[in-house]
C-alpha atoms as a PDB file:
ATOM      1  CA  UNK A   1     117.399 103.050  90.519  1.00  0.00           C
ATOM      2  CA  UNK A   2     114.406 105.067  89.255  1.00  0.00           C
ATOM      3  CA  UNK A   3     111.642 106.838  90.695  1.00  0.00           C
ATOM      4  CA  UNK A   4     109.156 104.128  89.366  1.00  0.00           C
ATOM      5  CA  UNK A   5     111.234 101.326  90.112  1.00  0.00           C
ATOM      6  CA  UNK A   6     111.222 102.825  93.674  1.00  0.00           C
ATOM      7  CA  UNK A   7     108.103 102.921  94.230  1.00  0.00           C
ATOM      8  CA  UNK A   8     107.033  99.507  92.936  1.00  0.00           C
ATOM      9  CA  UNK A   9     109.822  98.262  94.857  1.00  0.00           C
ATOM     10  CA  UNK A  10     108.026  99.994  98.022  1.00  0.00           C
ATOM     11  CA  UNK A  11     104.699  99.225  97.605  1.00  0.00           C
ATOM     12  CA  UNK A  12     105.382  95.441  96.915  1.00  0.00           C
ATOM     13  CA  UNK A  13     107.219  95.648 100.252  1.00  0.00           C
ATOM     14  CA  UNK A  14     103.979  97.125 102.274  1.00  0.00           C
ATOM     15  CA  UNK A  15     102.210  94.884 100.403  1.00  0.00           C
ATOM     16  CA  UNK A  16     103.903  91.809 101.849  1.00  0.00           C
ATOM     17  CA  UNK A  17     104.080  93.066 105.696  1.00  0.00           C
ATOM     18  CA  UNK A  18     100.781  94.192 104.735  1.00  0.00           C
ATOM     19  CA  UNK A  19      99.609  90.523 104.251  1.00  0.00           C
ATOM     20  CA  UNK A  20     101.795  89.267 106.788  1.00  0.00           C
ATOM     21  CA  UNK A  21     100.189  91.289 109.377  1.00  0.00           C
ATOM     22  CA  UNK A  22      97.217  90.357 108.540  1.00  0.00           C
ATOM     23  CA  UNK A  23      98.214  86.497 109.184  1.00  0.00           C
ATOM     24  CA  UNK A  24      99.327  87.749 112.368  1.00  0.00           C
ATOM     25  CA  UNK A  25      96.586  88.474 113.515  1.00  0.00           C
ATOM     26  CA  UNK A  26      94.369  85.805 112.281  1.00  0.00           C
ATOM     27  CA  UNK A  27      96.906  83.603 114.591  1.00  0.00           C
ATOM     28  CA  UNK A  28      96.441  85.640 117.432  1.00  0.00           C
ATOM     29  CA  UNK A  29      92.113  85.943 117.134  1.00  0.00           C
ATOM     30  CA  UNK A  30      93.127  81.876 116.711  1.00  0.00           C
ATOM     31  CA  UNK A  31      94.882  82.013 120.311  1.00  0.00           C
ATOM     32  CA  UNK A  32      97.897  81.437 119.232  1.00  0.00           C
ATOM     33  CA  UNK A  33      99.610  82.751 122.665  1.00  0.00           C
ATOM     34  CA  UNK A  34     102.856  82.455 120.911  1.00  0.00           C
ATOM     35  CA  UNK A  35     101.802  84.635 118.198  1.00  0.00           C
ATOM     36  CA  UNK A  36     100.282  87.313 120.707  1.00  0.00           C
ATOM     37  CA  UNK A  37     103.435  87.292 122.979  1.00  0.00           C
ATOM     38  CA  UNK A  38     105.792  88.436 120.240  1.00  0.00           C
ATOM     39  CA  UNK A  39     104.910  90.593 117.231  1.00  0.00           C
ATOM     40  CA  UNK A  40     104.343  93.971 117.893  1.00  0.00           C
ATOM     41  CA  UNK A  41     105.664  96.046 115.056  1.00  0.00           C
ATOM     42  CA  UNK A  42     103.739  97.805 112.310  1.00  0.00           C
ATOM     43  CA  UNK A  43     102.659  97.532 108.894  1.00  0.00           C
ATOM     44  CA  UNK A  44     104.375 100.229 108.065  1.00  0.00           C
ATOM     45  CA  UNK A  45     106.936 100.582 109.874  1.00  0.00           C
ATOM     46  CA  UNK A  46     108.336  96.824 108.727  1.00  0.00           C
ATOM     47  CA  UNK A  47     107.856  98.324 105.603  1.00  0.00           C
ATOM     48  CA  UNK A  48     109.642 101.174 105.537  1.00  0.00           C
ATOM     49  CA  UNK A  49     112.356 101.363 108.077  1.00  0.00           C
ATOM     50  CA  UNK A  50     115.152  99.504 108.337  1.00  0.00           C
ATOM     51  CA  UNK A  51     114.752  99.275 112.439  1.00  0.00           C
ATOM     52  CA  UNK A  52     111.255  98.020 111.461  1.00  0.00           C
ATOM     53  CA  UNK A  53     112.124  95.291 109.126  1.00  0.00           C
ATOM     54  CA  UNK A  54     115.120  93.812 111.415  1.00  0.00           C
ATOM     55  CA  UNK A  55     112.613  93.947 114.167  1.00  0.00           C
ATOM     56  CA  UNK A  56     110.223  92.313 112.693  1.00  0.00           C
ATOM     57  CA  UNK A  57     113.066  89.280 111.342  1.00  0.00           C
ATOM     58  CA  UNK A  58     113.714  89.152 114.908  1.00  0.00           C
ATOM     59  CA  UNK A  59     109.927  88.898 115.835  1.00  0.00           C
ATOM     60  CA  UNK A  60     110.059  86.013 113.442  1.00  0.00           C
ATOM     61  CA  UNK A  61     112.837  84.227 114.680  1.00  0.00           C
ATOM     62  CA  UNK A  62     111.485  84.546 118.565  1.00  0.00           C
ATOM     63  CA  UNK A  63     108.156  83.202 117.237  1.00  0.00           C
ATOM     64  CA  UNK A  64     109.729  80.335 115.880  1.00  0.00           C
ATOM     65  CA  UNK A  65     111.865  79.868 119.027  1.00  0.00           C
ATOM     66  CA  UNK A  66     108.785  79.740 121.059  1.00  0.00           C
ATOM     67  CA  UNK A  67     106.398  77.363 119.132  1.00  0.00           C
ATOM     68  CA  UNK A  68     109.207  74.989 119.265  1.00  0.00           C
ATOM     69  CA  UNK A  69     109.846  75.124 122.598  1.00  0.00           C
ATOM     70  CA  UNK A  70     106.317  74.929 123.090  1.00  0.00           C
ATOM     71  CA  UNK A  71     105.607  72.178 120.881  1.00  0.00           C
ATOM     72  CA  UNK A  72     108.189  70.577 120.097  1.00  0.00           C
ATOM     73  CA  UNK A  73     108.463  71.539 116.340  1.00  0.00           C
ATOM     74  CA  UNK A  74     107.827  73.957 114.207  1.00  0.00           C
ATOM     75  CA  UNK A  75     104.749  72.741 112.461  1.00  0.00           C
ATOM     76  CA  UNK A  76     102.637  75.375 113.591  1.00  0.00           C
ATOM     77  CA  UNK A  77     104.328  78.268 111.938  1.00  0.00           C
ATOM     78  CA  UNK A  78     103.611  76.686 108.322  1.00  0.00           C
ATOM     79  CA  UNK A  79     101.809  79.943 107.970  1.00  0.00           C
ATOM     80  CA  UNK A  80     104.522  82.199 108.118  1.00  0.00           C
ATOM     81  CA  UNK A  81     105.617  80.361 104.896  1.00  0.00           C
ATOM     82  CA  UNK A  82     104.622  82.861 102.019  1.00  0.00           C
END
């Protein structure tokens, strides 16, 4: 893999938690008490480390698990759809 390759590959990744996070908290400042209970990692650091992205999956996955025990279904997390 090449230098350039590299770093497009990186900054399409920060670019996506980037916009991600952002959601985030749009859903929190919402009150989305789900949303505030669970996701506490980084930008950056679900950008660029391994432990950072798997912890953020698994932020995902217990956000998910929550809404729907909350609601009943998932609807509500039609924004983590990107």
């Amino acid at each position: 893999m090449g230098l350039f390759t590299r770093i497009s590959d990186t900054a399409t990744e920060v670019k996506g938690h980037a916009a991600l996070s952002k959601d985030i908290r749009k859903a929190v400042r919402s009150g989305d008490q789900e949303a505030a209970s669970t996701f506490r990692t980084g930008t950056l650091a679900a950008a660029l480390t391994t432990k950072g992205c798997n912890a953020r999956g698994d932020e995902v996955v217990a956000y998910v698990e929550k809404v729907v025990a909350a609601d009943g279904d998932g609807r509500r997390t039609g924004w983590l759809r990107r």
